[in-house]
Protein backbone atom coordinates (compact mmCIF):
# COMPACT_ATOMS: atom_id res chain seq x y z
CA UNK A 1 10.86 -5.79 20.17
CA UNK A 2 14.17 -3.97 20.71
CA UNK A 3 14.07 -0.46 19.70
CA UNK A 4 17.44 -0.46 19.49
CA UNK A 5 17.77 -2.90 16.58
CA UNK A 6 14.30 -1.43 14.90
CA UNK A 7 15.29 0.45 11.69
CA UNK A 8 13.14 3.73 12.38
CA UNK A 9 11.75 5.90 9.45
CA UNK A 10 11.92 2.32 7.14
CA UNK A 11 9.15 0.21 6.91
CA UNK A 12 10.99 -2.95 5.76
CA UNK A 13 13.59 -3.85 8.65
CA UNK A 14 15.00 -6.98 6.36
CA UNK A 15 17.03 -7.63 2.85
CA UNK A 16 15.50 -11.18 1.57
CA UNK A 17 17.22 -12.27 -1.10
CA UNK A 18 16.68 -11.95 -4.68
CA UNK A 19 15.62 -14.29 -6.74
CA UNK A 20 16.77 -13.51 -9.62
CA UNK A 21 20.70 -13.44 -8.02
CA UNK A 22 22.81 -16.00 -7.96
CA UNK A 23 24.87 -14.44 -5.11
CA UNK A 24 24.17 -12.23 -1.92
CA UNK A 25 25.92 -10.64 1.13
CA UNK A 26 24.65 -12.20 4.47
CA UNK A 27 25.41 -12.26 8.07
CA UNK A 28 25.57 -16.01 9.07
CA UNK A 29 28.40 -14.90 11.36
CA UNK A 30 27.83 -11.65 12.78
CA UNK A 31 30.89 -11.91 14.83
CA UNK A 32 33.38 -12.39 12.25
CA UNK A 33 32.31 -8.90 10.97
CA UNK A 34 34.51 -5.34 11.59
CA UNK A 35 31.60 -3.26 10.40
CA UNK A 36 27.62 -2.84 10.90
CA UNK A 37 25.68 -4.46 7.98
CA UNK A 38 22.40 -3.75 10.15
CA UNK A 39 22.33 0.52 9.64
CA UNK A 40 19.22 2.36 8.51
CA UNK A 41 20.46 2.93 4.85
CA UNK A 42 20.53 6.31 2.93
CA UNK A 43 18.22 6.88 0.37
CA UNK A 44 20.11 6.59 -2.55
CA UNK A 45 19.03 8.06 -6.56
CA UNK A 46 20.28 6.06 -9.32
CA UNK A 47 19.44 7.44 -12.98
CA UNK A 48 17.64 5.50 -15.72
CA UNK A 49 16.51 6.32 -19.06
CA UNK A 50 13.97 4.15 -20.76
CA UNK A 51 12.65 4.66 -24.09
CA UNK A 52 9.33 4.11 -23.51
CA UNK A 53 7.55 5.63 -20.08
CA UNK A 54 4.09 4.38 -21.14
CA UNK A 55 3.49 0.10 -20.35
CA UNK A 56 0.34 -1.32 -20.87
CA UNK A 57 -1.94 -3.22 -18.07
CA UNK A 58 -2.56 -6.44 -18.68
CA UNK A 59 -4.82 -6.67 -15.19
CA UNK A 60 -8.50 -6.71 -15.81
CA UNK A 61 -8.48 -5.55 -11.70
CA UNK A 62 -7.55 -2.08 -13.01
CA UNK A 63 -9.53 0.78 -14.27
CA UNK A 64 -7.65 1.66 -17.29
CA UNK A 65 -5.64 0.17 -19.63
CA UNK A 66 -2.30 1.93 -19.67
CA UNK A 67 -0.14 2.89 -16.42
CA UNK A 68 3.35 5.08 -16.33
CA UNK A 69 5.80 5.55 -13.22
CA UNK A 70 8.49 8.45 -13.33
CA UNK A 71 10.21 6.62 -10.29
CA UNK A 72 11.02 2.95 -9.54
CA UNK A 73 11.35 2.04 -5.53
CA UNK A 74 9.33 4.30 -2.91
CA UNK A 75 11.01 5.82 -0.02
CA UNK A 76 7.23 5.82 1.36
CA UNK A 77 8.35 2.55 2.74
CA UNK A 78 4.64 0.98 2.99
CA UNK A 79 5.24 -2.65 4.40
CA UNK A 80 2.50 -4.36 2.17
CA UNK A 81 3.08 -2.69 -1.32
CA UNK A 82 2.78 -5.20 -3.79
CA UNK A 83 5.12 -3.27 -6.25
CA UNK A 84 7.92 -4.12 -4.00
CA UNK A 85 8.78 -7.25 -5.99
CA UNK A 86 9.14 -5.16 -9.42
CA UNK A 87 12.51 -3.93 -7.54
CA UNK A 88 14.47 -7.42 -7.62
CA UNK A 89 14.38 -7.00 -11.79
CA UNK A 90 16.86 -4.28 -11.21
CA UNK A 91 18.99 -6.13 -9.28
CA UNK A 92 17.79 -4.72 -6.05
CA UNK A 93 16.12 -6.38 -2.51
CA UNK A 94 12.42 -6.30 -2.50
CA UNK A 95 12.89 -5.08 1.83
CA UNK A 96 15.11 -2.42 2.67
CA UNK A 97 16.65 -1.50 -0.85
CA UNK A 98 12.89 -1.07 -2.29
CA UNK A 99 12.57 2.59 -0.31
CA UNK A 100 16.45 3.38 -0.25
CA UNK A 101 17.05 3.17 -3.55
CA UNK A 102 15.15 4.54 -5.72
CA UNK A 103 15.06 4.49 -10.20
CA UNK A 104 14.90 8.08 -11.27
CA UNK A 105 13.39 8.75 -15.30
CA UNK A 106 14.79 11.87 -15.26
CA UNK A 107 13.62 11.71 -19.62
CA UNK A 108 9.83 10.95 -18.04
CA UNK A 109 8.21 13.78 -19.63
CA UNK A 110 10.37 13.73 -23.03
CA UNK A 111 9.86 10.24 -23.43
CA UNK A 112 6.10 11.02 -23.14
CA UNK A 113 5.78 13.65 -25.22
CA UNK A 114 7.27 11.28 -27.96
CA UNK A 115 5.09 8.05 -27.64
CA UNK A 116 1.85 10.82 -27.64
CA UNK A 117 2.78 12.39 -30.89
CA UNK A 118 3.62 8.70 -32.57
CA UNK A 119 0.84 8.18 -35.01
CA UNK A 120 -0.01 5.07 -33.76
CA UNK A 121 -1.31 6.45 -30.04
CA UNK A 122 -4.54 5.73 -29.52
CA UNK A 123 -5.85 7.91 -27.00
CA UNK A 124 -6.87 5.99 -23.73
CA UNK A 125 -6.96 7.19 -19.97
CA UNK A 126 -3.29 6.65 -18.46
CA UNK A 127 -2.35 5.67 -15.06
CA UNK A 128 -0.06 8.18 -13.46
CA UNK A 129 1.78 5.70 -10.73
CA UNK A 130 0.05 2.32 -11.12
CA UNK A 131 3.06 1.31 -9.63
CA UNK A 132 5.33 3.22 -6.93
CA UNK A 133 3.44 6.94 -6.04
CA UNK A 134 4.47 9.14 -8.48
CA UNK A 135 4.54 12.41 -5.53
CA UNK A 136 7.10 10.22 -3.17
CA UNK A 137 9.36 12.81 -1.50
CA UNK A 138 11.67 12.53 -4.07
CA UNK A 139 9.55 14.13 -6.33
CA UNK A 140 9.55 17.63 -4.33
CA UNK A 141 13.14 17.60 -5.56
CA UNK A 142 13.41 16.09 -8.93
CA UNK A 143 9.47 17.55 -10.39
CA UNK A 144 9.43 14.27 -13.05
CA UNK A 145 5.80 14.02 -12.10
CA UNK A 146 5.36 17.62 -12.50
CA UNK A 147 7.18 17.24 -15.81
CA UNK A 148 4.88 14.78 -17.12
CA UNK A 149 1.81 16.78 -16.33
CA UNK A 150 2.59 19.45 -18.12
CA UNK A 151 2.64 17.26 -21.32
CA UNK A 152 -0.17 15.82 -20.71
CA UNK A 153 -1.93 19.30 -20.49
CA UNK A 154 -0.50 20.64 -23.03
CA UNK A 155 -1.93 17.49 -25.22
CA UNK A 156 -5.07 17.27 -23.59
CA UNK A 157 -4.40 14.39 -22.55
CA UNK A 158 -6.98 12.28 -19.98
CA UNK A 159 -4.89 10.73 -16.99
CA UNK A 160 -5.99 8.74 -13.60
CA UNK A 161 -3.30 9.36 -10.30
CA UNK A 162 -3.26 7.48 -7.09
CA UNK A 163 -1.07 9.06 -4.30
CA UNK A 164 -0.78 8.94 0.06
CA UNK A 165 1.18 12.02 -0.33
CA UNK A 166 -0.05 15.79 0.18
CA UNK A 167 2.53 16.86 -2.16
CA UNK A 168 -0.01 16.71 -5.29
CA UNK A 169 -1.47 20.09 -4.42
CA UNK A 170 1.62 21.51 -5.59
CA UNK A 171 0.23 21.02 -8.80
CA UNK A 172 -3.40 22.42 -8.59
CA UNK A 173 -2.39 24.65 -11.72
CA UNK A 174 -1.69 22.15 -13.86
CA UNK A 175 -4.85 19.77 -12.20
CA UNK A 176 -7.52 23.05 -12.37
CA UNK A 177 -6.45 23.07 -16.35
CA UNK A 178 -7.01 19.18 -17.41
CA UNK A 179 -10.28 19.31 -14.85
CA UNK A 180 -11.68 21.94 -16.81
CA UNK A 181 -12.00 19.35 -19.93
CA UNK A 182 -12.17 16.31 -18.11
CA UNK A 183 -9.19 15.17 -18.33
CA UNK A 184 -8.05 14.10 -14.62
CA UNK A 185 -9.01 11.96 -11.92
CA UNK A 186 -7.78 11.99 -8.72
CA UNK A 187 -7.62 9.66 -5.90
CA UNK A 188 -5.80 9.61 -2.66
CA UNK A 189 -5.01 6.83 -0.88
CA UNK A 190 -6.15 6.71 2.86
CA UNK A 191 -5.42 3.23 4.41
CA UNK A 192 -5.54 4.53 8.81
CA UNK A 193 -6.47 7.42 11.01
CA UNK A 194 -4.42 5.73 13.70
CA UNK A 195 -1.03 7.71 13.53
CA UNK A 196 0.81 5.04 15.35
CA UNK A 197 0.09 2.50 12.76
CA UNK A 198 0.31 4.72 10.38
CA UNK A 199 4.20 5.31 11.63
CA UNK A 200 4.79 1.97 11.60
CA UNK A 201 3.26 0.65 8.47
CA UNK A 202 3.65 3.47 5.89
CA UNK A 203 6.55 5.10 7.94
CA UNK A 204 7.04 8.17 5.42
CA UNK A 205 3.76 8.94 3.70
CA UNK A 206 1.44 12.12 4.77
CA UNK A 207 -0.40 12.29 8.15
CA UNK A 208 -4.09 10.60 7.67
CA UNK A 209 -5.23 14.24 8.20
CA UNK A 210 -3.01 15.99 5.84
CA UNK A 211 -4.45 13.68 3.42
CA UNK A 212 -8.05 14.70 4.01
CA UNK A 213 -7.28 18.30 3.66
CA UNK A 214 -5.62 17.25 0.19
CA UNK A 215 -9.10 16.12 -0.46
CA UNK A 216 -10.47 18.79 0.52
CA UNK A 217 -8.15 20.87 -1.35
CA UNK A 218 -8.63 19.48 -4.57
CA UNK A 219 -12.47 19.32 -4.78
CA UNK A 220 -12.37 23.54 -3.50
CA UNK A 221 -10.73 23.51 -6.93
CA UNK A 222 -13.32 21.22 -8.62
CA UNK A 223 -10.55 19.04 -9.72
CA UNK A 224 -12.36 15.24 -9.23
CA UNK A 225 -11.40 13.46 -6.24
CA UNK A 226 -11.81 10.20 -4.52
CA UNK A 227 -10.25 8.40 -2.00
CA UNK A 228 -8.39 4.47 -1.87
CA UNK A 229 -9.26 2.97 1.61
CA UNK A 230 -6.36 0.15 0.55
CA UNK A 231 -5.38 -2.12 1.51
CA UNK A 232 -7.41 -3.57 4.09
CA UNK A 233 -5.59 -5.73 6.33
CA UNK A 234 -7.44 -7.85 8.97
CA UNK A 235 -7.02 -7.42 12.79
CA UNK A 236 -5.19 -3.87 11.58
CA UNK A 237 -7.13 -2.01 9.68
CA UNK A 238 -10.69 -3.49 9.01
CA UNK A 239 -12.57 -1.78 11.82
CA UNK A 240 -11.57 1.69 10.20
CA UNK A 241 -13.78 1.65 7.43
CA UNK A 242 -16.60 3.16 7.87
CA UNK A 243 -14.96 6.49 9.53
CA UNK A 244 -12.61 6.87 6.96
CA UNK A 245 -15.09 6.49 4.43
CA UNK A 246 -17.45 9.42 6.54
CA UNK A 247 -14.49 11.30 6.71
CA UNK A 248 -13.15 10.90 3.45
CA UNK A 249 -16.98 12.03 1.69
CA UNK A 250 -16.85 15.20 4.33
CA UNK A 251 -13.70 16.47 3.05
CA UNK A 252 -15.22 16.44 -0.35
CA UNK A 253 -14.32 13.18 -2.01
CA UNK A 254 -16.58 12.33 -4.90
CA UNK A 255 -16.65 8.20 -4.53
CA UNK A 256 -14.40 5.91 -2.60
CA UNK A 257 -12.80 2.01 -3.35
CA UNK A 258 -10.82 -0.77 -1.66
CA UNK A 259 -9.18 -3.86 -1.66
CA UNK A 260 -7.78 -6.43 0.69
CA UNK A 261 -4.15 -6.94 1.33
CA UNK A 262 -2.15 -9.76 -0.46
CA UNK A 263 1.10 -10.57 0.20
CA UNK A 264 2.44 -11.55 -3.03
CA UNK A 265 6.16 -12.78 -3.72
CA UNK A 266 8.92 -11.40 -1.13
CA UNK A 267 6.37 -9.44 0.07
CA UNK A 268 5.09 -12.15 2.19
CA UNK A 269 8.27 -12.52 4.47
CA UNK A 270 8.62 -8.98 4.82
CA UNK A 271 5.34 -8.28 6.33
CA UNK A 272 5.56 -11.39 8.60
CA UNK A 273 8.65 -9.91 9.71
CA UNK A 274 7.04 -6.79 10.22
CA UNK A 275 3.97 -8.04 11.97
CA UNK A 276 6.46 -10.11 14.01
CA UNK A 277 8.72 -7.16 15.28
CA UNK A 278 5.38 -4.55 15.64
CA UNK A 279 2.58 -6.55 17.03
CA UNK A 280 3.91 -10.04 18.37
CA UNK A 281 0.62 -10.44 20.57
CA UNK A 282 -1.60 -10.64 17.30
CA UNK A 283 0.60 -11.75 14.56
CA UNK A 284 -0.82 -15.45 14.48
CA UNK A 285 -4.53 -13.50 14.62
CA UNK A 286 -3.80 -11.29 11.57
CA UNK A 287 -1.40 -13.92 9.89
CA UNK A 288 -4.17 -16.39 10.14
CA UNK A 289 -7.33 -13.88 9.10
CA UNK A 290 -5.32 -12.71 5.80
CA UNK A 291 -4.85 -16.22 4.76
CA UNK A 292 -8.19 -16.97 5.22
CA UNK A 293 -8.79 -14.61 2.71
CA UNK A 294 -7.16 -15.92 -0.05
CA UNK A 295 -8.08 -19.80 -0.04
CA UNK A 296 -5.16 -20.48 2.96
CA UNK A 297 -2.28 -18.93 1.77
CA UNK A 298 -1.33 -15.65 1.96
CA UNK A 299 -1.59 -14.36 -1.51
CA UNK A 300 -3.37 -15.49 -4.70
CA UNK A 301 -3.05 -14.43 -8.24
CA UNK A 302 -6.36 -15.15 -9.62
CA UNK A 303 -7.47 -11.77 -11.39
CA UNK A 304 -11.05 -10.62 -10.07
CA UNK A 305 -9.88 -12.43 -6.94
CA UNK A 306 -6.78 -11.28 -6.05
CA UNK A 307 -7.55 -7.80 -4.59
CA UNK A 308 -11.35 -8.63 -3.25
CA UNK A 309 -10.29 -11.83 -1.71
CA UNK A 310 -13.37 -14.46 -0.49
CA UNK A 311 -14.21 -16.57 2.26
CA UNK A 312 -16.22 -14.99 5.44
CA UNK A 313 -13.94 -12.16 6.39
CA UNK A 314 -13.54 -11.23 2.55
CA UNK A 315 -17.42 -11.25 2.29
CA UNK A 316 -17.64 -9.11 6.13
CA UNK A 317 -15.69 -6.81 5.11
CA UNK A 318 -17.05 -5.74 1.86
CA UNK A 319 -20.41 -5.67 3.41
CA UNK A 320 -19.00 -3.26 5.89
CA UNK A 321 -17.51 -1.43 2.98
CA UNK A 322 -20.83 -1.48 0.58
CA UNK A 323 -22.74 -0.19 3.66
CA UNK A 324 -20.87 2.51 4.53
CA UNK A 325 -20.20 3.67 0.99
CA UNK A 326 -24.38 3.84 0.56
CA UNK A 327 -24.27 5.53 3.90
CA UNK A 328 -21.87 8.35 2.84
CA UNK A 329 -21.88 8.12 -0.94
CA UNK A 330 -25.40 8.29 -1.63
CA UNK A 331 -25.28 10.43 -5.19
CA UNK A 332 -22.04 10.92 -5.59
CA UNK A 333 -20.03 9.91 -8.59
CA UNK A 334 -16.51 10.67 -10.33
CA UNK A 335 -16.99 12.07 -13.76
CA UNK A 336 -15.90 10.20 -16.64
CA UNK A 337 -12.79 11.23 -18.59
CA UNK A 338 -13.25 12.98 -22.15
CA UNK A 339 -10.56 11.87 -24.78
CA UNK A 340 -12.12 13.97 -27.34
CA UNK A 341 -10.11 17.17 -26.60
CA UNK A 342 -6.91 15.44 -27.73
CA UNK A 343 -4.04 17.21 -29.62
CA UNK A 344 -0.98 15.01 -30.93
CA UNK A 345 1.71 16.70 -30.79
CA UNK A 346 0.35 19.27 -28.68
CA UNK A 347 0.59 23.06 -29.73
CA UNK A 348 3.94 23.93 -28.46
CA UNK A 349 7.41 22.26 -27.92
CA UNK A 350 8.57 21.57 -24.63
CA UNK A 351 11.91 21.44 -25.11
């Protein structure tokens, strides 16, 4: 690979085109050009306002049946993230402009409070970033998470969150108040302890360690915690399991999951890009192993299948999974959510 030409701090090094465009800037003719198309691109904020914040899940895969994202894009950057292809309905690439430019709800948490107080909400568990992490490092800034939160505490509200970054203990005061009803459940994504693949593949996410001491963290403050060892890639990551899962339940994490990588949509030709430029000696290896996965191609859509995959090396590597969740596990189990504690409309006005 030449470093030279390697887009550091990104995790997507290419633009493929969208499908839903008719038209698209390329480089055929790289000599016929004054200026450098090929520069590692600013992050860059761009405002939306929706009028809902609250989308329901259609995916039996997922634990609850309602999801909400303050933020559209990550500037994490992580090469296999399946929410990638959401970007090209706004226009934008699924590579590079997915974690440089990034949809802001800056009305997140007034949009929120209104759908909660409609009459027709029926309470259910809601999925704080089912789609892009809701504590990317735009958030340190901008607080929409935050935001949100708040609402949902001050409605007693039950909500689920999924995040890589160490940026949620930030909000331990607002977490320590919806744990004392049930009302939270947190889990934190942990996909390496190998920090050069972690550079690589999730390129601005939290250390592997500063995510176990988030773990830690947040079950000192009896706030329920678990972790995501996802995805699981073949030849990359599979051999990892069972220490992150030791180290994961010795930090204080109540239960653990995991699926297999899939490379849906323009996903696909990103990673093999990826996997070309970062490990050209085992790309046909890992290519091969995550096809194998998913009935020879690289992705499949089949609910209940999708995110376990099958074959041999789908059924290895949940066995290594299973045992090493009985291993560390043993006992251990989140708390279910309590919905009774509810208040529409809450008790005071946020704004």
């Amino acid at each position: 690979m030449d470093d030279s030409s390697y887009l550091k701090g990104r995790g997507s090094q290419i633009k493929p085109a969208n499908k839903f465009l008719k038209a698209e800037f390329v480089t055929e003719h790289i000599e016929g050009i004054d200026e450098d198309f090929q520069v590692n691109p600013q992050t860059q904020v761009f405002i939306e306002h929706p009028r809902k914040i609250i989308n329901p899940v259609n995916s039996p895969d997922l634990g609850m049946a309602y999801s909400m994202n303050p933020y559209q894009g990550c500037e994490h950057g992580c090469i296999y993230c399946y929410a990638r292809n959401t970007h090209e309905y706004y226009g934008f690439s699924a590579g590079l402009d997915f974690e440089s430019r990034i949809v802001a709800k800056t009305n997140a948490a007034a949009t929120l409070q209104k759908q909660l107080s409609d009459s027709s909400w029926k309470v259910s568990p809601i999925m704080l970033s089912g789609n892009t992490d809701c504590y990317q490092p735009l958030e340190r800034r901008m607080q929409l998470t935050r935001g949100m939160l708040k609402v949902l505490a001050r409605f007693r509200h039950p909500v689920g969150i999924i995040t890589k970054n160490g940026l949620i203990t930030r909000d331990i005061d607002i977490l320590k108040d919806l744990a004392a009803d049930r009302l939270v459940q947190v889990m934190i994504s942990i996909t390496t302890l190998d920090e050069d693949l972690r550079r690589a593949m999730e390129p601005r996410t939290s250390i592997a360690i500063k995510r176990l001491k988030t773990v830690e963290q947040l079950a000192k403050e009896n706030i329920p915690v678990g972790i995501m060892n996802a995805p699981i890639i073949p030849g990359l990551n599979h051999h990892e399991i069972p220490e992150i899962l030791r180290l994961a339940a010795e930090h204080g994490a109540m239960t653990a999951g995991m699926t297999v990588v899939r490379l849906n949509g323009a996903v696909a030709k990103i990673f093999e890009d990826w996997l070309h430029k970062n490990f050209p000696d085992r790309f046909a290896k890992v290519w091969n192993q995550i096809s194998s996965m998913h009935g020879g191609q690289v992705s499949d859509s089949t609910f209940g299948r999708r995110m376990a995959g099958e074959g041999n090396l789908a059924d290895i590597i949940h066995q290594l999974y299973r045992t090493s969740k009985n291993k560390y596990f043993q006992g251990r189990k989140m708390p279910a959510m309590d919905i009774t504690h509810f208040r529409r409309g809450g008790n005071l006005s946020l704004f």
